[in-house]
Protein backbone atom coordinates (compact mmCIF):
# COMPACT_ATOMS: atom_id res chain seq x y z
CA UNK A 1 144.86 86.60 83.85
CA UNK A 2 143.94 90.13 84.28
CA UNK A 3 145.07 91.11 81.03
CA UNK A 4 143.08 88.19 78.96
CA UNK A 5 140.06 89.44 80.86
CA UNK A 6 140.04 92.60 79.18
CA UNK A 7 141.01 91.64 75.81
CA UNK A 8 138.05 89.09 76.42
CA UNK A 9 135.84 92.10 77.40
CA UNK A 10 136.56 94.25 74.76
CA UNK A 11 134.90 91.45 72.36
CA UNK A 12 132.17 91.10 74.66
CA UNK A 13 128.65 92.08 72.98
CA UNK A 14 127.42 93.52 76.59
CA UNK A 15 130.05 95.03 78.68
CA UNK A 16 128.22 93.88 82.11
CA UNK A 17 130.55 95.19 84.26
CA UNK A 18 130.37 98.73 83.58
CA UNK A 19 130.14 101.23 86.58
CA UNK A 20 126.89 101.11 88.23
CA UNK A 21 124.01 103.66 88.06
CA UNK A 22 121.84 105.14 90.87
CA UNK A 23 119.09 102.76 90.10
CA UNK A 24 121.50 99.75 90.44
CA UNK A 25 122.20 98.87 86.93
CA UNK A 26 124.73 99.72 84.66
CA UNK A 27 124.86 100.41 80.90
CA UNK A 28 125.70 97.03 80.06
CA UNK A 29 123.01 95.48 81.98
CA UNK A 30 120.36 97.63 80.33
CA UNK A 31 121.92 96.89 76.93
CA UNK A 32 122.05 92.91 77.79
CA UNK A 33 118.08 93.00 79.23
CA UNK A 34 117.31 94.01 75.71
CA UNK A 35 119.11 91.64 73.97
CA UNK A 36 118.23 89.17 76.43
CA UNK A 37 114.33 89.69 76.00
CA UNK A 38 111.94 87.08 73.37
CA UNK A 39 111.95 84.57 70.96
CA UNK A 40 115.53 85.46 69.98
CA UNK A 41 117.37 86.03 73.78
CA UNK A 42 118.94 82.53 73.48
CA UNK A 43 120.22 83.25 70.36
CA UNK A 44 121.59 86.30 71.30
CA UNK A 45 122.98 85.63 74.87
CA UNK A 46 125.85 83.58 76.10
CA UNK A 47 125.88 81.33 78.93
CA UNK A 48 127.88 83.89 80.75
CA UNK A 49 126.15 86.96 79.95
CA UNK A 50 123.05 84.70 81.24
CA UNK A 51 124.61 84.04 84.60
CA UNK A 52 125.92 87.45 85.34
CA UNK A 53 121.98 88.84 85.11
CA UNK A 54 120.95 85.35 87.06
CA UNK A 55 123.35 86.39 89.98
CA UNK A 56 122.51 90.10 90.15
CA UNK A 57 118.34 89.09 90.36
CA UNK A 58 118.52 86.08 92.32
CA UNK A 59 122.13 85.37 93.66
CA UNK A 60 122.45 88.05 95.36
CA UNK A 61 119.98 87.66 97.85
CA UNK A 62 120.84 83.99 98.70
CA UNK A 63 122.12 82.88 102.19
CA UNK A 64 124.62 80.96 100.45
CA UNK A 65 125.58 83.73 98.19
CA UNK A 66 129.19 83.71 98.04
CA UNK A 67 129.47 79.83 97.10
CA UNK A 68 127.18 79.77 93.72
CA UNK A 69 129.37 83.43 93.28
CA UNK A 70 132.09 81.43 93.11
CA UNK A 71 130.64 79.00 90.78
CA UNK A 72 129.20 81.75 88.54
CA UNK A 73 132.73 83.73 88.37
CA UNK A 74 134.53 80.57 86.56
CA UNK A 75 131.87 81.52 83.93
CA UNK A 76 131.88 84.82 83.93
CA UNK A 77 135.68 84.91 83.53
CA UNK A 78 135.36 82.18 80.59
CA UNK A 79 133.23 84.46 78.97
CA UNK A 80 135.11 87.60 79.28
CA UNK A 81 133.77 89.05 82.14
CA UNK A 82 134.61 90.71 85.59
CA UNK A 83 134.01 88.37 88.81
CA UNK A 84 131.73 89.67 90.97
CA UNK A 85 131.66 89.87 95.06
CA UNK A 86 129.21 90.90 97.42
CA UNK A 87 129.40 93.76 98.77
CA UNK A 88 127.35 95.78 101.30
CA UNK A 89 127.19 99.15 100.73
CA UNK A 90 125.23 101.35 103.32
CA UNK A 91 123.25 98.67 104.23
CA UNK A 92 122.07 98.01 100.70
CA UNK A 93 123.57 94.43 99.17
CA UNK A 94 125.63 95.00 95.55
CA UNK A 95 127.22 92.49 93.27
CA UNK A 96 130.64 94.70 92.28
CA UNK A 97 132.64 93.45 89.46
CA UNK A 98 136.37 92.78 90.56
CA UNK A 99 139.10 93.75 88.68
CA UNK A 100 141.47 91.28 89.66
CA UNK A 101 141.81 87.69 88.83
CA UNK A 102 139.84 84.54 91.11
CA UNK A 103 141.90 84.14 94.16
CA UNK A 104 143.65 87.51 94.44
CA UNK A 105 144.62 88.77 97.53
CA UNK A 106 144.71 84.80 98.91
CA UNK A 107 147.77 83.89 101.13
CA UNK A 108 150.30 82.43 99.45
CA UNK A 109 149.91 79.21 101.24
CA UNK A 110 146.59 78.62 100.54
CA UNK A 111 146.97 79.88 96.91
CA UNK A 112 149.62 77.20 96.14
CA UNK A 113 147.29 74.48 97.40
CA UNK A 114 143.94 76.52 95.20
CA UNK A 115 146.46 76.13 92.09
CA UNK A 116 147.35 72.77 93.01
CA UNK A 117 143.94 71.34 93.16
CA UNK A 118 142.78 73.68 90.26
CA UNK A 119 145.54 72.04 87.42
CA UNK A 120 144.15 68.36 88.67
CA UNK A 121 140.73 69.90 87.73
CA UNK A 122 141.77 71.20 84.52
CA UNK A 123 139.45 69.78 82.20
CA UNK A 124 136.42 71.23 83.83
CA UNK A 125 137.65 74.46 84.03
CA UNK A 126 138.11 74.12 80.15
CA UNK A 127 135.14 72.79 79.60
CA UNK A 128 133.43 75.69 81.72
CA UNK A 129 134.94 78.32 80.15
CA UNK A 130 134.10 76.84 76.67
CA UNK A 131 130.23 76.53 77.73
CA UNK A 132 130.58 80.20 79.13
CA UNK A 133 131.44 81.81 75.89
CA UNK A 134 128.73 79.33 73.92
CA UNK A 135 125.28 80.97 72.85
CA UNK A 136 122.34 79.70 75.04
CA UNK A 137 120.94 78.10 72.15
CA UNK A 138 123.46 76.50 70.80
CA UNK A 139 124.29 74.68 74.28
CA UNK A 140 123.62 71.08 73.85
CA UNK A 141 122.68 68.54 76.41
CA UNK A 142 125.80 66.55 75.45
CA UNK A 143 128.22 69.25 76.46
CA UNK A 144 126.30 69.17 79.63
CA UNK A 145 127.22 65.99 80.26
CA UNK A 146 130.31 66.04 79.22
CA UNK A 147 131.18 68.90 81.84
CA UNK A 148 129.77 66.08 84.55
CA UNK A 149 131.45 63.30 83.51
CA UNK A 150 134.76 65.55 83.53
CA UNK A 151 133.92 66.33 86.76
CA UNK A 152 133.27 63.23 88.42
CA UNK A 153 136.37 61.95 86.68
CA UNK A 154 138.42 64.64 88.22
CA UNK A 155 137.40 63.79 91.31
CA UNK A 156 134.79 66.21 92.58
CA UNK A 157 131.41 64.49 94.43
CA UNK A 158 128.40 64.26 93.22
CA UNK A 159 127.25 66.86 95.35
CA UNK A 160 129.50 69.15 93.60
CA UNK A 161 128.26 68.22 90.24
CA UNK A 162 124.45 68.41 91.11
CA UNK A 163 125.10 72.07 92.62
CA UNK A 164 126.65 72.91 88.79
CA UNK A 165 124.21 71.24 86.91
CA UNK A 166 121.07 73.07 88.99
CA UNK A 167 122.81 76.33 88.69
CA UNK A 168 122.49 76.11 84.97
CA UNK A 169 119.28 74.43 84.99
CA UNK A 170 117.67 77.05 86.65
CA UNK A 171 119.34 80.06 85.33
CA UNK A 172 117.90 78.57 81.81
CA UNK A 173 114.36 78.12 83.85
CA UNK A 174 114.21 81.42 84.84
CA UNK A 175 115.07 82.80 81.38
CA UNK A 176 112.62 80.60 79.51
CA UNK A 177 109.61 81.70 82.12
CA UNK A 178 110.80 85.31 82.55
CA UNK A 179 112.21 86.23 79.85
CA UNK A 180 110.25 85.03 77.20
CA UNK A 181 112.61 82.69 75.21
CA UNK A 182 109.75 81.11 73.45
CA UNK A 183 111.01 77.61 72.57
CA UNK A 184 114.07 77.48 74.16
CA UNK A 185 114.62 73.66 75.45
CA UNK A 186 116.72 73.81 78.31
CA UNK A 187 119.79 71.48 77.52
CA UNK A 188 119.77 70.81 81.37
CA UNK A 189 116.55 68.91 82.09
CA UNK A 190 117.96 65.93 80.03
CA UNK A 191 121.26 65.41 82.62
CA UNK A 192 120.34 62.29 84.94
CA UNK A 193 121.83 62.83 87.87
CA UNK A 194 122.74 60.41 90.84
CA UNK A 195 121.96 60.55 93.79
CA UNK A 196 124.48 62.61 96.44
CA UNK A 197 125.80 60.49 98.94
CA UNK A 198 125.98 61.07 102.61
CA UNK A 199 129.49 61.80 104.14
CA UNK A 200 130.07 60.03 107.39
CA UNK A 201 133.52 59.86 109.05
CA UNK A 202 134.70 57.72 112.17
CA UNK A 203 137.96 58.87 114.21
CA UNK A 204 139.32 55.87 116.06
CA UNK A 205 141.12 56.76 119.30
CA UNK A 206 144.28 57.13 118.29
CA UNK A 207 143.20 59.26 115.14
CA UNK A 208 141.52 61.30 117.62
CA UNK A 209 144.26 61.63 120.20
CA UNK A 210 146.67 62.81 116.82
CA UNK A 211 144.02 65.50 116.06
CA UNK A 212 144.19 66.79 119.53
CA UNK A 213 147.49 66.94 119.79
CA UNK A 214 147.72 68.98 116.29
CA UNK A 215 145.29 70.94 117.55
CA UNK A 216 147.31 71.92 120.37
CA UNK A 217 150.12 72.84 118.41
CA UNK A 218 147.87 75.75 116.82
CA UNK A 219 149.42 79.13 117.02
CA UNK A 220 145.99 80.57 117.14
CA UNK A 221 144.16 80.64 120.19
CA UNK A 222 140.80 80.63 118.73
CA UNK A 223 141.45 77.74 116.40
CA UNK A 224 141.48 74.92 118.94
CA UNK A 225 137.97 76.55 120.53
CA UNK A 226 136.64 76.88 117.28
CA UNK A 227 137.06 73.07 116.59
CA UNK A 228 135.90 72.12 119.86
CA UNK A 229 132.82 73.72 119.25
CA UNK A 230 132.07 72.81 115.62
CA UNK A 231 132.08 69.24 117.78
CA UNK A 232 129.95 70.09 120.41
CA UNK A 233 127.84 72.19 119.18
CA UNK A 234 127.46 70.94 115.48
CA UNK A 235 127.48 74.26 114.00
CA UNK A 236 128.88 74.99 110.57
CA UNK A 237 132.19 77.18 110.20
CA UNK A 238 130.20 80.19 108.44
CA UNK A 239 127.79 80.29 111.52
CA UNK A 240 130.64 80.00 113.79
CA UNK A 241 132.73 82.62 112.36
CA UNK A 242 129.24 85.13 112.19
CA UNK A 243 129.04 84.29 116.32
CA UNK A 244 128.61 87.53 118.07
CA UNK A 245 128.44 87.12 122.24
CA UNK A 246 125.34 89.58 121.79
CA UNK A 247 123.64 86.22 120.56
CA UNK A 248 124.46 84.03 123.28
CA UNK A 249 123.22 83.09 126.64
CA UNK A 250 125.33 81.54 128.76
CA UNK A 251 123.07 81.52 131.61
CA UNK A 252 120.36 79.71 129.12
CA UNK A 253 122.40 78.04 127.16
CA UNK A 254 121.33 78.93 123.88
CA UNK A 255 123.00 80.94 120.84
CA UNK A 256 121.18 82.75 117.79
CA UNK A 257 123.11 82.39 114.58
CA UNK A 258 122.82 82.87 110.97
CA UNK A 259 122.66 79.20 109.14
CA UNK A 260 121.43 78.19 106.06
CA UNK A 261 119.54 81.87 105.36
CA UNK A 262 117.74 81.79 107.82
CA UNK A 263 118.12 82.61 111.86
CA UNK A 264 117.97 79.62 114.05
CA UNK A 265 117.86 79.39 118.63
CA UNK A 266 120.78 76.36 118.93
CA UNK A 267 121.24 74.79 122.70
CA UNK A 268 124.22 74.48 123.97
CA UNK A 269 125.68 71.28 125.81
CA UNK A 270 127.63 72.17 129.22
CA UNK A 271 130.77 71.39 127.44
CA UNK A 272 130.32 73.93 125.05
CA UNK A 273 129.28 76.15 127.17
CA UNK A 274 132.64 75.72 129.18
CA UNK A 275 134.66 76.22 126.20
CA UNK A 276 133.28 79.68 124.97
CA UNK A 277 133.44 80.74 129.47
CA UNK A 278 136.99 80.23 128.46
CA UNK A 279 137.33 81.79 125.26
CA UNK A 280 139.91 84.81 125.10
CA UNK A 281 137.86 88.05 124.38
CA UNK A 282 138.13 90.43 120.95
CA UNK A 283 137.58 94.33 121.17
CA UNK A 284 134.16 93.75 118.88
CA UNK A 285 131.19 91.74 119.40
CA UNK A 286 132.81 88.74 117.48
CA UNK A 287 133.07 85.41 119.21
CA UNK A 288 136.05 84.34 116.77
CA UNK A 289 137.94 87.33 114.59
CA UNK A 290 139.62 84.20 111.88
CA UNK A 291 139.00 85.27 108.82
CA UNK A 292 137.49 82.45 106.10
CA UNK A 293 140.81 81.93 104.77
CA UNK A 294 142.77 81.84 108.25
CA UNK A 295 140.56 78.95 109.28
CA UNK A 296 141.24 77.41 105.71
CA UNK A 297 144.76 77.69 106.65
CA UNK A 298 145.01 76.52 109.94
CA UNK A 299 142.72 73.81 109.11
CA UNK A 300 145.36 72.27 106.18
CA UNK A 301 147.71 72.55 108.84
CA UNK A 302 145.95 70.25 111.82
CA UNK A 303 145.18 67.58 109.58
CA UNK A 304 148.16 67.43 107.82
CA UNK A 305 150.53 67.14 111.15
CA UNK A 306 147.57 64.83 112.14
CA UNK A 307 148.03 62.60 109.61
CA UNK A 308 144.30 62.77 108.61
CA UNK A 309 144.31 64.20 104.80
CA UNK A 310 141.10 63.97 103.95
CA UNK A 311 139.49 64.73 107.12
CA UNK A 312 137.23 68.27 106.26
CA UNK A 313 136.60 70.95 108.38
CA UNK A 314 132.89 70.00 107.56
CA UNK A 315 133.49 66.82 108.98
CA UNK A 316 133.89 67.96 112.48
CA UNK A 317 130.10 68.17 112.52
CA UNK A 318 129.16 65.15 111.64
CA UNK A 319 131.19 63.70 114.21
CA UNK A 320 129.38 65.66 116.55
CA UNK A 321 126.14 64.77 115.10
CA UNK A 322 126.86 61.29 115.40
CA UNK A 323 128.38 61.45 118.92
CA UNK A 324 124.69 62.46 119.72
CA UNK A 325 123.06 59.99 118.00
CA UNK A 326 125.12 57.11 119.56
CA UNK A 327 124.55 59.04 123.20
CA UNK A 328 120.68 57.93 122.65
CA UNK A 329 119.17 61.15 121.36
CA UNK A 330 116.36 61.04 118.85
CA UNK A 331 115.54 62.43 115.64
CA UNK A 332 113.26 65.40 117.08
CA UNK A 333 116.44 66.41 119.62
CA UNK A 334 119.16 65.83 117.20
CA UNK A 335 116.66 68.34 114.49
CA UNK A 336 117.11 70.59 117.41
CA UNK A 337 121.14 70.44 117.91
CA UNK A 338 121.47 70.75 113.91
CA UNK A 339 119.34 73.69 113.94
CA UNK A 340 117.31 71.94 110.52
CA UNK A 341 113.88 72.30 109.94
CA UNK A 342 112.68 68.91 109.70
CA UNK A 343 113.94 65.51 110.72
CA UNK A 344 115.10 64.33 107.54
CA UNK A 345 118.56 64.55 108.26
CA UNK A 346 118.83 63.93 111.83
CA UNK A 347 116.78 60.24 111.11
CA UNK A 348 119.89 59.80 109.04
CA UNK A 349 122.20 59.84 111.75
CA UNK A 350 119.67 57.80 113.49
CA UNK A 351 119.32 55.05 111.15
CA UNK A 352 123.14 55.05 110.80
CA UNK A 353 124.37 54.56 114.79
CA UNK A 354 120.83 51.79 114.61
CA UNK A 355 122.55 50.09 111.98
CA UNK A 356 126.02 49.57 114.21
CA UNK A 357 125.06 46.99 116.16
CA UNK A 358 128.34 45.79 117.75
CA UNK A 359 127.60 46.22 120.81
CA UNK A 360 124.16 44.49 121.34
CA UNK A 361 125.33 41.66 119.50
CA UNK A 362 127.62 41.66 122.39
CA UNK A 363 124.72 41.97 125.11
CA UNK A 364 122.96 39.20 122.95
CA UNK A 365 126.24 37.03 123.16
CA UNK A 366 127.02 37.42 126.76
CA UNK A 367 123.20 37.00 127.50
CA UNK A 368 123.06 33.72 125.48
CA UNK A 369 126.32 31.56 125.49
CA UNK A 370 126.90 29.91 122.41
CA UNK A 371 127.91 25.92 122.90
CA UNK A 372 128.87 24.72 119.87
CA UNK A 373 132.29 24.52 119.13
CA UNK A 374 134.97 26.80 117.09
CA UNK A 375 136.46 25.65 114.33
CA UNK A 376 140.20 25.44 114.96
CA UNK A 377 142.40 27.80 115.44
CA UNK A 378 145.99 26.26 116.03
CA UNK A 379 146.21 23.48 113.53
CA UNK A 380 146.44 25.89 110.59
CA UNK A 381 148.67 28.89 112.22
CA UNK A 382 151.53 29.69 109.69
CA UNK A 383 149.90 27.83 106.75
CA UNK A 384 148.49 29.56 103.79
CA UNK A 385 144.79 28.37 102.42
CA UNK A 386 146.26 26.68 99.09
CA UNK A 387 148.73 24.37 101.31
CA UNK A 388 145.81 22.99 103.54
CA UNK A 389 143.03 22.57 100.19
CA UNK A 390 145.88 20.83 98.98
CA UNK A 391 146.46 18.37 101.57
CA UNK A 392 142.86 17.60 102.15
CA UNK A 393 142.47 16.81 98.54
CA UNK A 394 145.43 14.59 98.42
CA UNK A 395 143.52 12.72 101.27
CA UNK A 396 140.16 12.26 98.92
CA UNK A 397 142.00 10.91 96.06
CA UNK A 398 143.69 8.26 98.32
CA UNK A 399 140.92 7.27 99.81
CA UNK A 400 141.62 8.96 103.43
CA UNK A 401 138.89 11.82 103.53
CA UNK A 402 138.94 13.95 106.26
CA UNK A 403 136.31 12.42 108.73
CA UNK A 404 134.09 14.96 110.94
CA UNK A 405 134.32 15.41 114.68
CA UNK A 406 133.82 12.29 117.24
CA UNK A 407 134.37 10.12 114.16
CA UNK A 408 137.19 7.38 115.39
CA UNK A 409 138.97 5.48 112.75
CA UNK A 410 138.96 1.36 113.20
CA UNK A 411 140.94 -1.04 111.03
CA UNK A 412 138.20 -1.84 108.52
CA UNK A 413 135.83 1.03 108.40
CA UNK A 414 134.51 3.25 111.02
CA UNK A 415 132.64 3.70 114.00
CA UNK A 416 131.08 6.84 115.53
């Protein structure tokens, strides 16, 4: 992989990953600015050559940096480029080209399952590389859609294929309004896109008591804690790995974390507050020392002895969420426990628990009786549908239908 990197580089009209310069750009960016600049930039830039300058201007700075990276990266390698990684250097934020294929350095166990999932995926990573090494004005909307039907038909969510889509369609925004492409149609704004559906996931006892008990099992210390508080607290796994015990307050029972690029004040139920009393302490300021990749790890390994598959880390806080929905809290509280900004979200897991209403149709039965009668239950045990519609229309054609309840039978006709 290395290798066809650099024989892809060596063809590449702006080496982009050249060493960088003391005002932050290197030879290759300066060269590709140029190119990149009026009427003609779309002629003269690929869609990879696009993203790399799109990641080092606006990527960078993200709070969710490091997933549209890794987006960007199958690009840049399909057009014969470097990945980049963020890197902080001094206190000053870089994007550093890697000289190493994606996934180096990754455990071996949680390679195999990257490759695994990768070759059932490998028509969009075709696709993608093809669009990478394409001219931005010779990008079609077609292709576009061709890369998301590929995608939904290898399985990735909608989600996933909104995130690609927007990353393209606003990389081509930004190059049309900045950089001066005068008539440049961006091939994006023509993809209809559906609407990304909302993942909710029930445990049922038993399911539950099988996660616990894989759990457990855990070599880790941390790992079990760090579960029980994705639960509890509802916080993601990037803000829970970021935890410092600077940030928390026991005593109030609130924590300061990083989510969604921004800082948020979360509060803290007793029993998460028991569980980090408990926690066993690191020589740092870290809450939990896992790396990403460790809790990747550890994570395939719960739910598989679990017996749960497709049960996500990210699930763990919806479950939460919805524990505290159910529980009676309202929109405005559960905004606060999620740490969002508005109550969008949290009405969602409102309106869903409002919607199961098992148990007050319960109430409503118990309150209210119901009289009338149930239709049998022990004259048709062991006999399939098609053997009883048979008999009862045997008994029309011959004249004997079946006759309602209370109806007697008399020799001659009937009499209620």
């Amino acid at each position: 992989m290395v290798d066809e990197q650099r024989t892809l580089r060596e063809h590449c009209p702006q080496d982009l990953s050249e060493p960088v310069e003391a005002d932050g750009r290197s030879p290759g960016r300066r060269r590709f600015q140029r190119a990149a600049q009026g009427a003609r930039g779309a002629k003269r830039t690929t869609v990879a050559a696009l993203l790399h300058q799109y990641a080092h201007e606006f990527t960078l700075l993200k709070g969710g940096c490091d997933a549209e990276l890794q987006r960007i990266n199958h690009y840049l390698v399909g057009g014969g480029l470097f990945p980049l990684r963020r890197t902080n250097e001094e206190g000053r934020l870089v994007l550093t080209p890697v000289d190493e294929a994606i996934g180096h350095g990754t455990p071996i166990g949680w390679k195999r399952y990257l490759e695994a999932r990768r070759s059932r995926r490998a028509g969009t990573y075709r696709l993608i590389h093809t669009i990478a090494a394409t001219p931005c004005s010779k990008l079609t909307t077609r292709r576009l859609r061709e890369l998301a039907t590929t995608m939904r038909a290898e399985g990735l969510s909608e989600s996933t294929v909104q995130k690609e889509i927007a990353l393209l369609k606003t990389a081509f925004n930004v190059a049309a309004r900045e950089w001066g492409w005068v008539g440049f149609a961006n091939p994006a704004v023509g993809i209809a896109l559906g609407g990304s559906k909302h993942r909710f996931v029930r445990l049922s006892e038993e399911e539950e008591d099988r996660l616990v008990m894989a759990l457990s099992e855990c070599d880790n210390p941390q790992f079990w804690p760090l579960v029980e508080l994705a639960l509890t607290s509802t916080m993601r796994r990037g803000s829970l790995l970021k935890l410092r015990w600077s940030n928390i307050s026991l005593e109030t029972r609130e924590v300061h974390v990083w989510a969604k690029g921004r800082e948020v004040t979360l509060p803290l139920s007793q029993r998460a507050v028991a569980v980090l009393r408990h926690l066993p302490r690191s020589d740092d300021d870290r809450v939990f020392t896992m790396s990403e990749n460790a809790v990747k790890m550890a994570w395939e390994g719960v739910r598989g002895k679990a017996g749960l598959p497709r049960l996500r880390f990210a699930d763990v806080r919806h479950l939460g969420a919805t524990f505290y929905a159910r529980a009676g809290l309202n929109a405005h509280q559960l905004r606060m426990v999620l740490g969002h900004k508005t109550t969008k979200m949290a009405e969602v897991y409102v309106n869903l628990v409002n919607s199961d209403v098992t148990e007050a149709l319960d109430r409503a039965e118990a309150a209210r009786p119901v009289s009338r009668p149930m239709p049998p239950t022990t004259v048709n045990e062991l006999r399939t549908t098609a053997a009883i519609l048979a008999e009862r229309r045997a008994r029309r054609l011959n004249g004997e239908p079946h006759l309602p309840p209370k109806v007697v039978r008399f020799p001659g006709g009937t009499k209620t």
